[in-house]
Protein backbone atom coordinates (compact mmCIF):
# COMPACT_ATOMS: atom_id res chain seq x y z
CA UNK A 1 97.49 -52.23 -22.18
CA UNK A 2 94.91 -50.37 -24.33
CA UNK A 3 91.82 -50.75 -24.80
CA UNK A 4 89.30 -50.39 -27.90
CA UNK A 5 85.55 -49.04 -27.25
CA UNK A 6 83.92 -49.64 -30.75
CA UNK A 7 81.17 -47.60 -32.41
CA UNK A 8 77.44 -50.03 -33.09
CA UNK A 9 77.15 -50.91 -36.21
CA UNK A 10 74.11 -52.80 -36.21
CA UNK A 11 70.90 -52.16 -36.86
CA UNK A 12 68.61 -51.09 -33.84
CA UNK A 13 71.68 -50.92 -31.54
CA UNK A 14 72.14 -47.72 -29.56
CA UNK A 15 74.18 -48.90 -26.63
CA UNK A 16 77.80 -48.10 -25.95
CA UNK A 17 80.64 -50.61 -24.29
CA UNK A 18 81.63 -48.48 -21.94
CA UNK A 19 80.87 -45.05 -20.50
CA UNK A 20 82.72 -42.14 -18.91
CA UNK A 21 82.49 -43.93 -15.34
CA UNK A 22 84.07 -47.20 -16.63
CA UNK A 23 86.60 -45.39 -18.38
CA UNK A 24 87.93 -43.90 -15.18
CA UNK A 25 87.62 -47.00 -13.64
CA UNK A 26 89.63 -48.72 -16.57
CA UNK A 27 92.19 -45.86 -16.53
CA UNK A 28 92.59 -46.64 -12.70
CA UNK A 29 93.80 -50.17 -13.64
CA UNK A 30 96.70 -48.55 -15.65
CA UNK A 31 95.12 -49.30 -19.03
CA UNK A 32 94.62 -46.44 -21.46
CA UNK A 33 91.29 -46.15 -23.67
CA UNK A 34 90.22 -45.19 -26.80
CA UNK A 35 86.80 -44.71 -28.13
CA UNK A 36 85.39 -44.40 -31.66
CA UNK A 37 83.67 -41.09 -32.72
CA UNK A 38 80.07 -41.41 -32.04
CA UNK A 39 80.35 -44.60 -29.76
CA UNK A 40 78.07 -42.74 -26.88
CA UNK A 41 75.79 -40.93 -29.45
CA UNK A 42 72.69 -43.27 -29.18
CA UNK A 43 72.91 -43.37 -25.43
CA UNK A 44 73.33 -39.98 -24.94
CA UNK A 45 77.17 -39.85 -24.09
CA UNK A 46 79.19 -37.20 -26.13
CA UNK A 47 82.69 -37.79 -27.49
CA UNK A 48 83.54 -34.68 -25.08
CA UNK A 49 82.50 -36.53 -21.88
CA UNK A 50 85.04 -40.07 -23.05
CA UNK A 51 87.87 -37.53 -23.38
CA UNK A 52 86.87 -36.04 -20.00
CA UNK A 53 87.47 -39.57 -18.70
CA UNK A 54 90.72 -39.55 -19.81
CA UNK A 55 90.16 -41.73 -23.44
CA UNK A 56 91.52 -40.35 -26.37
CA UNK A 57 88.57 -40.27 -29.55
CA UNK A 58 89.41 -41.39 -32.92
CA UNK A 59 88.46 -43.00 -35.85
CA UNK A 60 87.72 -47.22 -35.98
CA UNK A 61 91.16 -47.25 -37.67
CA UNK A 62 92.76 -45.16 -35.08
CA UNK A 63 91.76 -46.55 -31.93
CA UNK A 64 92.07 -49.99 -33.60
CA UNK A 65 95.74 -49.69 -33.96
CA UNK A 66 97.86 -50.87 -31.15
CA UNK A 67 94.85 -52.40 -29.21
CA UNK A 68 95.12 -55.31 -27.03
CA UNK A 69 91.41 -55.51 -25.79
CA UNK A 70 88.48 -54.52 -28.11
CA UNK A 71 85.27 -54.15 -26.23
CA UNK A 72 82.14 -54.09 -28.26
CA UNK A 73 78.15 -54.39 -27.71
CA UNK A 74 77.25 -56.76 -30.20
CA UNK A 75 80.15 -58.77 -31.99
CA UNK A 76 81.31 -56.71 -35.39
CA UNK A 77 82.25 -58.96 -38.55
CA UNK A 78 86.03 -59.54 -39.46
CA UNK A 79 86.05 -56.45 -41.91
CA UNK A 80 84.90 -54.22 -38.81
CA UNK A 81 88.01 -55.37 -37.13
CA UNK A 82 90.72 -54.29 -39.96
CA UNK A 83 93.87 -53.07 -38.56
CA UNK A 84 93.63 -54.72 -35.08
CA UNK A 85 96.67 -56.90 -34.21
CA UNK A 86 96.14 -60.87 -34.51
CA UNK A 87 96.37 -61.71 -30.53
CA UNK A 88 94.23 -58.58 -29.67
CA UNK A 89 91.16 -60.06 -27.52
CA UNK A 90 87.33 -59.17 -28.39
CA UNK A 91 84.94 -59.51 -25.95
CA UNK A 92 81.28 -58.88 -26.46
CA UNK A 93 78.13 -60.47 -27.13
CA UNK A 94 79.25 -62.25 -29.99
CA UNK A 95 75.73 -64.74 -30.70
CA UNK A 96 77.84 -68.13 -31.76
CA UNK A 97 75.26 -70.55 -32.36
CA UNK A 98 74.04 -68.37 -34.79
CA UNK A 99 77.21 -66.86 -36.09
CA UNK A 100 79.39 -69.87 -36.63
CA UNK A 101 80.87 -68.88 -39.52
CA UNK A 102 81.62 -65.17 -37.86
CA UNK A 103 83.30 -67.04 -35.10
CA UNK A 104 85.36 -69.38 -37.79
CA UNK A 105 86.46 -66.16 -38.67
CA UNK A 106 87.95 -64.34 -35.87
CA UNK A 107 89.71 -67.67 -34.94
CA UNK A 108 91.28 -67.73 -38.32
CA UNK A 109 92.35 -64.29 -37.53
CA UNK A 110 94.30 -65.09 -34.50
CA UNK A 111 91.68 -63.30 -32.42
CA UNK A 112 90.84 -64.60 -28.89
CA UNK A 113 87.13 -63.91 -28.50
CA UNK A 114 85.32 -63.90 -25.58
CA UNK A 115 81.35 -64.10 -25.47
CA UNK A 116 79.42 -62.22 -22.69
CA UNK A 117 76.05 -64.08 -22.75
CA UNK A 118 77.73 -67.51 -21.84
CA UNK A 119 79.20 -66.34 -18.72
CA UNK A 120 78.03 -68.76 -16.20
CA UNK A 121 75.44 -68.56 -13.41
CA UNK A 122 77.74 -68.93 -10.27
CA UNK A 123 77.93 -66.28 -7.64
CA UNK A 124 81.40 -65.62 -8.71
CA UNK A 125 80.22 -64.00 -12.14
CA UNK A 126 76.81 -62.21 -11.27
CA UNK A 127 78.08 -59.16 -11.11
CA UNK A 128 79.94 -59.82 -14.92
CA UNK A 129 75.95 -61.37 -16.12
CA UNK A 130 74.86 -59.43 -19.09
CA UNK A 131 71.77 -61.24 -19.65
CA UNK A 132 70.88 -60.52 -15.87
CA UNK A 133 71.64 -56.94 -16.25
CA UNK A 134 69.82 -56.75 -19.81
CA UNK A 135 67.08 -58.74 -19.30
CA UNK A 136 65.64 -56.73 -16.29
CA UNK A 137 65.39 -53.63 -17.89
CA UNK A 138 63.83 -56.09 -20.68
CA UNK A 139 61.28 -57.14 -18.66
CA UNK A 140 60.20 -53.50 -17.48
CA UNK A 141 60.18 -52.40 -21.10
CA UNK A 142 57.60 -54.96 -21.98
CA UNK A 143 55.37 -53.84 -19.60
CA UNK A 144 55.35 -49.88 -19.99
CA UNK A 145 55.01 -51.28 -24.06
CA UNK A 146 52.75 -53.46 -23.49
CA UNK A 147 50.78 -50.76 -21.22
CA UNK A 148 50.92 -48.44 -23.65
CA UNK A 149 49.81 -50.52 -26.58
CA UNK A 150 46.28 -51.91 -24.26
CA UNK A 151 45.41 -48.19 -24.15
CA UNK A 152 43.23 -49.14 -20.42
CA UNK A 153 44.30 -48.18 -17.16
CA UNK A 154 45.87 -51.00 -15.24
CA UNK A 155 44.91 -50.36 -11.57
CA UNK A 156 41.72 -50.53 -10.31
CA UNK A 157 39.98 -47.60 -9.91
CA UNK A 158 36.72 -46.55 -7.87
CA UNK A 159 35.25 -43.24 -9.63
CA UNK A 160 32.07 -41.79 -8.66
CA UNK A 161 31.06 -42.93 -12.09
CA UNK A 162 31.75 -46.13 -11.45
CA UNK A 163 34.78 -48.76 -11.14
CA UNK A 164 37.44 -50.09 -13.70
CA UNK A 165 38.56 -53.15 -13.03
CA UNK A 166 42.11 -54.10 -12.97
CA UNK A 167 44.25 -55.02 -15.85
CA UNK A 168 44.88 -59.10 -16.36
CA UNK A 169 48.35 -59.51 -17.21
CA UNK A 170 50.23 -63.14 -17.63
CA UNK A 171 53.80 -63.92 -17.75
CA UNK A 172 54.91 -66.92 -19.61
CA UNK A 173 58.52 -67.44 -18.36
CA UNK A 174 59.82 -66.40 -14.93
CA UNK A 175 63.60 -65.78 -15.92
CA UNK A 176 64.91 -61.93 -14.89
CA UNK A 177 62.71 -60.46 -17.43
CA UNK A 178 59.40 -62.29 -16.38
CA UNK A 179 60.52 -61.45 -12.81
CA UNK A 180 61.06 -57.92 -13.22
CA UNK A 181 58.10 -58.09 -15.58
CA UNK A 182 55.61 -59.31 -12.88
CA UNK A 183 57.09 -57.09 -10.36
CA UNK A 184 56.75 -53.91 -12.58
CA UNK A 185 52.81 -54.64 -13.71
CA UNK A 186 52.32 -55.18 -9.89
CA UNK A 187 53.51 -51.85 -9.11
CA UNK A 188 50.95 -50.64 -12.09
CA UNK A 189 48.36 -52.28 -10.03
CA UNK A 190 47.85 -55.22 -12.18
CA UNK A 191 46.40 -58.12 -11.40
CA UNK A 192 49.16 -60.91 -12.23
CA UNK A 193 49.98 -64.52 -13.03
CA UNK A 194 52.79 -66.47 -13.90
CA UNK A 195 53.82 -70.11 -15.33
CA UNK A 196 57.47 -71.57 -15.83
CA UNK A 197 58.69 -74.77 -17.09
CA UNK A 198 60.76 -74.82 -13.66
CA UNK A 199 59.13 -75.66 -10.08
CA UNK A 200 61.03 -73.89 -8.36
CA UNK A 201 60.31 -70.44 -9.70
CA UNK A 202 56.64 -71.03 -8.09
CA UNK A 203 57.83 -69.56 -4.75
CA UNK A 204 59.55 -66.45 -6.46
CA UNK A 205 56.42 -65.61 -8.75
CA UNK A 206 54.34 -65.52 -5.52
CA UNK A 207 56.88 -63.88 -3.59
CA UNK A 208 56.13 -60.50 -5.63
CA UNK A 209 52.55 -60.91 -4.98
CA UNK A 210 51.39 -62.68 -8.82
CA UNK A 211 49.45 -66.02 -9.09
CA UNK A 212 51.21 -69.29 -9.92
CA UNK A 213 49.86 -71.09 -12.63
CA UNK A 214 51.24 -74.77 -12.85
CA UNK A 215 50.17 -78.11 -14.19
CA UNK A 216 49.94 -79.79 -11.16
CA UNK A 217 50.91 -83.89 -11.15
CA UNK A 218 52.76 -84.39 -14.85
CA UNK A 219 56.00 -86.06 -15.19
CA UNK A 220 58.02 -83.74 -17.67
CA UNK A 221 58.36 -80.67 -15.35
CA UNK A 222 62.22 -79.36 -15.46
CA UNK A 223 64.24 -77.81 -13.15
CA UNK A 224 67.02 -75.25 -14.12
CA UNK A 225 70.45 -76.40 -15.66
CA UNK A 226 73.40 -73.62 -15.30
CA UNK A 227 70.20 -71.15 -14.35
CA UNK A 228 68.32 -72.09 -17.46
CA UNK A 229 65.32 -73.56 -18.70
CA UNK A 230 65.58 -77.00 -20.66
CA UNK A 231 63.48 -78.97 -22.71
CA UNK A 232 60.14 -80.51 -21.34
CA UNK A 233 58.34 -83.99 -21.90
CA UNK A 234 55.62 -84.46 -24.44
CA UNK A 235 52.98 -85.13 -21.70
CA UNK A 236 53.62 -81.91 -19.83
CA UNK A 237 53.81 -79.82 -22.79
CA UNK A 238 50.26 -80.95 -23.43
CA UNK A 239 49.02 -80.40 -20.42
CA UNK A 240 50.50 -76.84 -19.94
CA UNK A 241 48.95 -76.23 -23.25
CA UNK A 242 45.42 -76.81 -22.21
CA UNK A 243 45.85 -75.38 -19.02
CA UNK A 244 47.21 -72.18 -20.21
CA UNK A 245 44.44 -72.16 -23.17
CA UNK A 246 42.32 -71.54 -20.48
CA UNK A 247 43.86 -69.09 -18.54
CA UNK A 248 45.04 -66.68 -21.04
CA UNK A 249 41.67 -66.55 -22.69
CA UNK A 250 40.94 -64.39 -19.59
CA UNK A 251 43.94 -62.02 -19.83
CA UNK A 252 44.20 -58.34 -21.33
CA UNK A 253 48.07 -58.49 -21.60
CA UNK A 254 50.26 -61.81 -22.33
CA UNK A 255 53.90 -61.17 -21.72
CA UNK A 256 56.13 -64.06 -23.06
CA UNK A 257 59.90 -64.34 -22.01
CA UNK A 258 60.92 -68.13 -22.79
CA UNK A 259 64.70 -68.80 -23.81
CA UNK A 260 66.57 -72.21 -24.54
CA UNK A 261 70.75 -70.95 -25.06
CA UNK A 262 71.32 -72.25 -28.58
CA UNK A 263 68.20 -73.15 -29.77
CA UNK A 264 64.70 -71.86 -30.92
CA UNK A 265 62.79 -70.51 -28.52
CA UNK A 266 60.16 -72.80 -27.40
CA UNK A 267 56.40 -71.81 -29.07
CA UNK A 268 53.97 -70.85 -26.25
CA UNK A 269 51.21 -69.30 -27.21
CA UNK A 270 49.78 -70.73 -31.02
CA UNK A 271 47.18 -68.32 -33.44
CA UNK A 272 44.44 -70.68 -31.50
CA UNK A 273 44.98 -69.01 -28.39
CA UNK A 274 45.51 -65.54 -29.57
CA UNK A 275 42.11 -65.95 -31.01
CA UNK A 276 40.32 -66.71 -27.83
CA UNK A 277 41.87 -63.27 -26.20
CA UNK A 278 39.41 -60.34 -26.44
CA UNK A 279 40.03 -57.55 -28.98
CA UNK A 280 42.26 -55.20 -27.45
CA UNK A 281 44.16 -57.46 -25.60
CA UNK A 282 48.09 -57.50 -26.04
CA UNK A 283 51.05 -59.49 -26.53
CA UNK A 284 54.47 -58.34 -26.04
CA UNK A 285 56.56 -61.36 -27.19
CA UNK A 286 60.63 -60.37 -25.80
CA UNK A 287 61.62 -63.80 -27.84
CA UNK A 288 60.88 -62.75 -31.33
CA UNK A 289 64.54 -62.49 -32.25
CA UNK A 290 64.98 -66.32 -31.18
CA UNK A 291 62.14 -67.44 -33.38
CA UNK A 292 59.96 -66.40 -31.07
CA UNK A 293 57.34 -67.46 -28.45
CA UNK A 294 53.69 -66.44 -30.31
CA UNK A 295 52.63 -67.68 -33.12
CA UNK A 296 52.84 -64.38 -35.64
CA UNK A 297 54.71 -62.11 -33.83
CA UNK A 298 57.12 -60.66 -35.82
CA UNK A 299 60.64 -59.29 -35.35
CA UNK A 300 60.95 -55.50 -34.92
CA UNK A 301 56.79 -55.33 -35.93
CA UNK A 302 53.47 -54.69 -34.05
CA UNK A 303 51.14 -56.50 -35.60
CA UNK A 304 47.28 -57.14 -35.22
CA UNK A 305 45.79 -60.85 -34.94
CA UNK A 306 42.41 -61.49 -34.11
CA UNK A 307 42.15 -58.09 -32.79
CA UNK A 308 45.06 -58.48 -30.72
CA UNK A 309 48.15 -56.52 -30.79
CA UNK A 310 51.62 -58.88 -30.70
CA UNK A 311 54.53 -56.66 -30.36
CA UNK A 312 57.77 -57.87 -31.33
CA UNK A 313 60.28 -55.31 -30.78
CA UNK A 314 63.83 -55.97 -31.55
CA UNK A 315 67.08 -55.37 -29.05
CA UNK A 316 64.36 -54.38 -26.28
CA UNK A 317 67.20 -53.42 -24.22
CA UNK A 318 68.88 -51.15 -26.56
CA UNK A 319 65.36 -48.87 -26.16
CA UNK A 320 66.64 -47.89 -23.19
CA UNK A 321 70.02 -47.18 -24.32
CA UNK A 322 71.40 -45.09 -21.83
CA UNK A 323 70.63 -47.41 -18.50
CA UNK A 324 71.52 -50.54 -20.68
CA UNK A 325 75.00 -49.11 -21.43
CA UNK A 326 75.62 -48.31 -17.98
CA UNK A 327 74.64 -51.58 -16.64
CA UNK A 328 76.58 -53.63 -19.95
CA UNK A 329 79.79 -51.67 -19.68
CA UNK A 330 79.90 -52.30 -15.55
CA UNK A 331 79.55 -55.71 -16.39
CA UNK A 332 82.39 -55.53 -18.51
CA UNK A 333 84.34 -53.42 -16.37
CA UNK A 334 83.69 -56.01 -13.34
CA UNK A 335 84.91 -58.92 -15.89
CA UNK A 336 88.12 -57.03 -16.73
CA UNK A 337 89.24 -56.21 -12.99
CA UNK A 338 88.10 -59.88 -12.00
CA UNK A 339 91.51 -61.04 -14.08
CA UNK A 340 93.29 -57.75 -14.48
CA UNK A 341 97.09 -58.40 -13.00
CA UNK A 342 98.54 -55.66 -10.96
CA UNK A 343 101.97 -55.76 -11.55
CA UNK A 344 101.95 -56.63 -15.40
CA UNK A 345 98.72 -54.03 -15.73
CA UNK A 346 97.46 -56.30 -18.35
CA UNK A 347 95.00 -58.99 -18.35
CA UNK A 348 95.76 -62.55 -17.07
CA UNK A 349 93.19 -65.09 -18.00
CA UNK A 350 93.83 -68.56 -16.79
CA UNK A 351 92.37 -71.53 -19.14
CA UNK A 352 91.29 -73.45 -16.40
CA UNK A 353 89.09 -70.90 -14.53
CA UNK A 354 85.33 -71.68 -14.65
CA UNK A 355 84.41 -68.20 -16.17
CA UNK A 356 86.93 -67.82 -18.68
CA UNK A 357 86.51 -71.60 -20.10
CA UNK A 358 83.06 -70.65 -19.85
CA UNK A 359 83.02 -67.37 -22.28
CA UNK A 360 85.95 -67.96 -24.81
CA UNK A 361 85.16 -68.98 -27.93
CA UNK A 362 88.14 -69.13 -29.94
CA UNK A 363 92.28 -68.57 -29.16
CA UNK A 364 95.52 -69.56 -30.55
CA UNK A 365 93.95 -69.80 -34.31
CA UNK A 366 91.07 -72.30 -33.02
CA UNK A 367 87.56 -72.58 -32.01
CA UNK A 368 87.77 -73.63 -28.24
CA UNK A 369 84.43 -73.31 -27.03
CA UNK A 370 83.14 -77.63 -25.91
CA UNK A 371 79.78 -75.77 -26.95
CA UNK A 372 80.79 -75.37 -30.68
CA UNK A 373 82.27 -78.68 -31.07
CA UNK A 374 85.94 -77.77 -30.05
């Protein structure tokens, strides 16, 4: 079996599919690899060090050819796929809800396509969780931003010329990035609080030491579905609203993490709000690219409201390309071996297993995905 390693195309994107130690590890299977030119250049990975793996290097045409398995970061349009045979399978994050007609496309091509950031939250899959794996380094890269950006120290500190208090920061979403998020600004000495839609992330936000902030006695609270947040009632959004209008009014550094899967993310914070935050203050807002969580915060922009600065950086994981292409391609690798057969050396993936109805989108010339309307 061989397998494809594309080259980003996309805008912002600096992470590879695979690296030198998932090559080996692919190799050791009994597949053979081959990587694009320049695939490991914006994580730091020469062509040299794939073909020290044991991958051959070639053009997209080249490795293309004769591929059974194309592994990519971000899902490439049909016309980045020319030349690849039409029961070759691409797996990646391949963003369906919002790439329909993309994904119309590769099933018309005879492609099966499997989609990374659907793989379900069972133990059987964690270690095969992308959006685990991304969204921690996420949620650390919003806080060195975001520390950066206030321009303040964020311990306390005692000084013979007198004390600085402690950074105020507040996460709004207690997912893997708000987690690592409160955990990192609690190593920076920060002083830290935290709200979720979900109850039961009260005991893990003050297991690391933050505050839980919660409206207390409102029917409408939610509790996860498949690991996720859902949608909320009308009365507790209102009373979340006021009760985090007057918390965050108080903060130096908002931090805002809030995903639905296939829909907008939810508005947390409106221009009201931002305008009772000091000047200075900052807002690092990781769900721009999903419509995003702040009112004004704008994708791939820092901008200033109010006198506060909203950052909105795009593919926040992809800014620390080289760690987020080690932990993506293991992923990847893990998903492979999970259903790689031994004696054919090829990959076996049985329709009714819980992971692999969970990722595919589309095989045998159709959209199968219950998700997409199959």
């Amino acid at each position: 079996m061989r397998i494809a390693v594309l080259r980003e195309t996309a805008d912002a994107e600096r992470r590879v599919a695979a690296t030198p130690e998932t090559v080996k590890k692919l190799i050791g299977l009994g597949a053979s690899v081959a990587v694009e030119a320049g695939a490991g250049d914006g994580a730091n990975i020469t062509d040299a060090a794939f073909t020290e793996a044991g991958a051959s290097v070639g053009s997209r045409h080249e490795i293309l050819g004769g591929s059974d398995v194309v592994l990519g970061v971000q899902g490439p349009d049909a016309s980045g796929l020319e030349g690849v045979a039409a029961n070759a399978t691409l797996i990646a994050i391949l963003s369906p809800f919002a790439r329909r007609e993309a994904i119309n496309t590769y099933a018309a091509a005879g492609l099966t396509t499997m989609a990374m950031e659907l793989m379900p939250r069972i133990t059987r899959a964690q270690s095969m969780d992308i959006l685990s794996s991304q969204s921690n380094l996420s949620g650390y890269k919003a806080v060195i931003d975001a520390a950066e950006a206030y321009g303040r120290a964020f311990p306390m500190m005692m000084t013979a010329a007198g004390t600085i208090s402690a950074a105020r920061v507040f996460v709004m979403g207690v997912g893997v990035a708000g987690l690592q998020a409160i955990a990192t600004a609690r190593r920076l000495g920060a002083l830290v609080s935290a709200t979720d839609v979900r109850a039961a992330t009260r005991e893990q936000i003050e297991s690391l030491g933050a505050k839980a902030i919660f409206v207390e006695n409102v029917v409408g609270q939610t509790d996860a579905a498949g690991g996720y947040a859902t949608e909320t009632s009308d009365e507790y959004k209102a009373a979340q609203g006021a009760l985090v209008s007057g918390h965050i009014a108080k903060q130096d550094i908002v931090i805002t993490t809030a995903l639905i899967p296939g829909r907008a993310a939810p508005r947390l914070v409106s221009d009201a709000q931002v305008a009772t935050m000091r000047p200075g203050s900052v807002i690092v807002d990781l769900a721009v690219e999903s419509g995003g969580n702040v009112e004004g915060s704008r994708p791939g922009e820092v901008v200033q409201v109010h006198g506060v600065k909203i950052i909105g950086h795009r593919n926040v994981p992809s800014r620390m390309a080289a760690d987020a292409s080690a932990l993506y391609a293991r992923n990847l690798f893990n998903f492979i071996a999970a259903f790689w057969d031994k004696e054919t050396k090829a990959l076996a993936f049985p329709a009714d297993d819980e992971i692999v109805r969970g990722v595919t989108l589309t095989r045998g010339g159709a959209v199968v995905h219950e998700r997409l309307g199959a």
